[in-house]
C-alpha atoms as a PDB file:
ATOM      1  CA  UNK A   1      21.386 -25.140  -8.445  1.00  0.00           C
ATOM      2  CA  UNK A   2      18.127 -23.635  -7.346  1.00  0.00           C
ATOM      3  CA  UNK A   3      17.417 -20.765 -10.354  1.00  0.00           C
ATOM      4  CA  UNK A   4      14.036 -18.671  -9.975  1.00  0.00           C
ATOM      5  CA  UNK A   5      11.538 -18.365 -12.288  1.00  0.00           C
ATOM      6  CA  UNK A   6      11.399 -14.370 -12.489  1.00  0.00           C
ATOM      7  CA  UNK A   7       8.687 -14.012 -15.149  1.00  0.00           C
ATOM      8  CA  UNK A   8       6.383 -16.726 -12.596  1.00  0.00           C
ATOM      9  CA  UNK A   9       7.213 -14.405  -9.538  1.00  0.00           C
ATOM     10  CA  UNK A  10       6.346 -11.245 -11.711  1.00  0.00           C
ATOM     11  CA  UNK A  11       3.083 -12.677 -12.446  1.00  0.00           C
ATOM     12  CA  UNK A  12       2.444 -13.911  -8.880  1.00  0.00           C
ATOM     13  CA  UNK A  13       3.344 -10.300  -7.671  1.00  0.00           C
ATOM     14  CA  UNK A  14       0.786  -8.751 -10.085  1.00  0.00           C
ATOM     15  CA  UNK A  15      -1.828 -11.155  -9.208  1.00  0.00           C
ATOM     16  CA  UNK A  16      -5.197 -10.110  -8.339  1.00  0.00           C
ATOM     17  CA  UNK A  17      -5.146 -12.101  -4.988  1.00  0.00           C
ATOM     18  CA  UNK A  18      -2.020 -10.155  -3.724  1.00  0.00           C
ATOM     19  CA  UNK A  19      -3.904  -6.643  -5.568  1.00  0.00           C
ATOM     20  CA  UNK A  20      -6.230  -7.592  -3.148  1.00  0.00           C
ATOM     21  CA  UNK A  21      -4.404  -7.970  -0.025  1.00  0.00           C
ATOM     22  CA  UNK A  22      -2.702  -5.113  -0.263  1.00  0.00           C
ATOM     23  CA  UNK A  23      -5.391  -3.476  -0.515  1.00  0.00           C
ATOM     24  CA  UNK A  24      -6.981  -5.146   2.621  1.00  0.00           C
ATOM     25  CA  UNK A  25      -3.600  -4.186   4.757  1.00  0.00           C
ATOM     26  CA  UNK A  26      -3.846  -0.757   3.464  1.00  0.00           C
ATOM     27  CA  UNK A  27      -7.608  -0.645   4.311  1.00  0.00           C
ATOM     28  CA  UNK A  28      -6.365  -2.037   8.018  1.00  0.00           C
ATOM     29  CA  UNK A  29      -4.370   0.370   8.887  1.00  0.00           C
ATOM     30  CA  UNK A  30      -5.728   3.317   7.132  1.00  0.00           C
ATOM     31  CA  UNK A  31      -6.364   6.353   9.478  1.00  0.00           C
ATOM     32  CA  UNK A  32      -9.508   8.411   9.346  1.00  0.00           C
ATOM     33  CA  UNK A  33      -9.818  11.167   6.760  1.00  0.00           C
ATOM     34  CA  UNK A  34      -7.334   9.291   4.173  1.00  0.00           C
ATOM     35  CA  UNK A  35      -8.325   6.889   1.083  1.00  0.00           C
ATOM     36  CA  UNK A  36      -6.227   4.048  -0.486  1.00  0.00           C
ATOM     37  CA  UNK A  37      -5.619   3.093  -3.874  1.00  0.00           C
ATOM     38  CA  UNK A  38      -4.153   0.155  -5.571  1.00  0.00           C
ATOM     39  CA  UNK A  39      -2.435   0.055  -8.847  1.00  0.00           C
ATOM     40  CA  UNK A  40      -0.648  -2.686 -10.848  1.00  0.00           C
ATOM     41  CA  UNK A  41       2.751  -1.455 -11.743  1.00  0.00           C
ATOM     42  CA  UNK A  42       5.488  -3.033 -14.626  1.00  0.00           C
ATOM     43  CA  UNK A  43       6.859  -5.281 -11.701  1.00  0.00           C
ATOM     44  CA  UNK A  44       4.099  -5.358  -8.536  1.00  0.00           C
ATOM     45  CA  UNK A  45       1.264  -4.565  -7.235  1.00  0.00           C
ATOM     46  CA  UNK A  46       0.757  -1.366  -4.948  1.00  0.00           C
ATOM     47  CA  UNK A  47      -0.957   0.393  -2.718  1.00  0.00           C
ATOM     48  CA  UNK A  48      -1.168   3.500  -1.740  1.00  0.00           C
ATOM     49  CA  UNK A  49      -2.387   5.918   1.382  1.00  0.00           C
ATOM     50  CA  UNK A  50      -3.116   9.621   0.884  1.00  0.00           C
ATOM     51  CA  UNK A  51      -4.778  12.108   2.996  1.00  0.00           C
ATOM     52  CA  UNK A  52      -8.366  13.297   1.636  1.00  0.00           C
ATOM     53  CA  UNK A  53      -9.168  16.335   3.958  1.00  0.00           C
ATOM     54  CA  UNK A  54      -7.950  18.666   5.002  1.00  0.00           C
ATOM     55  CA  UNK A  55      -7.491  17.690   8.970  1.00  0.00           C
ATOM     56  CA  UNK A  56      -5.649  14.588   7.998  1.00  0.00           C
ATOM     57  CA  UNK A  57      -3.476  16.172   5.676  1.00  0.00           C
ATOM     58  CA  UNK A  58      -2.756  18.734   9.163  1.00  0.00           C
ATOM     59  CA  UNK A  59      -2.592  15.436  11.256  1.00  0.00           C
ATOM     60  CA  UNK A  60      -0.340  14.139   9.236  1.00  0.00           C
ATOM     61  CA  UNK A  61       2.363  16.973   9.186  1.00  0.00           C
ATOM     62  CA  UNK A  62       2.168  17.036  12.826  1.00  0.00           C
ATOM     63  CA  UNK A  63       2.360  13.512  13.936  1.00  0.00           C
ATOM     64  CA  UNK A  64       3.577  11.518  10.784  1.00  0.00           C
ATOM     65  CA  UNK A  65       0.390   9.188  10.856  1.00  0.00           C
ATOM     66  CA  UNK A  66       0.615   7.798   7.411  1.00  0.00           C
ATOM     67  CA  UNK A  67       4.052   6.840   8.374  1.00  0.00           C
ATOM     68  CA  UNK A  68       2.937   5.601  12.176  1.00  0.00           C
ATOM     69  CA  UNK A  69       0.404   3.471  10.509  1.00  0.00           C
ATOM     70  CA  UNK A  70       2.596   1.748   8.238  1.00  0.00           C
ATOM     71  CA  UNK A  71       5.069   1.274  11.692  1.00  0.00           C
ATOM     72  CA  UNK A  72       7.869   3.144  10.349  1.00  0.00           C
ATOM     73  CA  UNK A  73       8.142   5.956  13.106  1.00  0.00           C
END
C-alpha cells in the first residue's frame, strides 16, 4: 500500500522553487495598482495580492478584480 511521505511533501511545498512560482503566477495575473507578496507558512508556501492605491482598492469593490484575476468570479 502506497503511504506518502508527508514531511517530503511539506518540504517540497515550502521549497524555494514553488516560493518562486507562486510568486511568478501571482506576478501574471496581478492587476495594475496592486503588489504581491510571498510568505513561507508552517505547511506551504503563499502568495498574496493586495491593492496599493487607492483606485485599485475602488476597482476592486466595484468589479471584484482581485477575485476576477485569480478566475473565481
Amino acid at each position: 500500500m502506497f503511504e506518502l511521505d508527508r514531511e517530503g511533501v511539506r518540504e517540497l511545498l515550502r521549497s524555494a522553487e514553488v516560493t518562486a512560482m507562486l510568486e511568478a503566477e501571482a506576478r501574471a495575473r496581478c492587476p495594475e495598482g496592486c503588489s504581491v507578496n510571498t510568505y513561507t507558512g508552517r505547511n506551504r508556501a503563499n502568495a498574496e495580492i493586495k491593492t496599493e492605491t487607492g483606485e485599485a482598492y475602488q476597482a476592486n469593490l466595484e468589479r471584484n478584480t482581485l477575485l476576477k484575476a485569480l478566475g473565481k468570479k
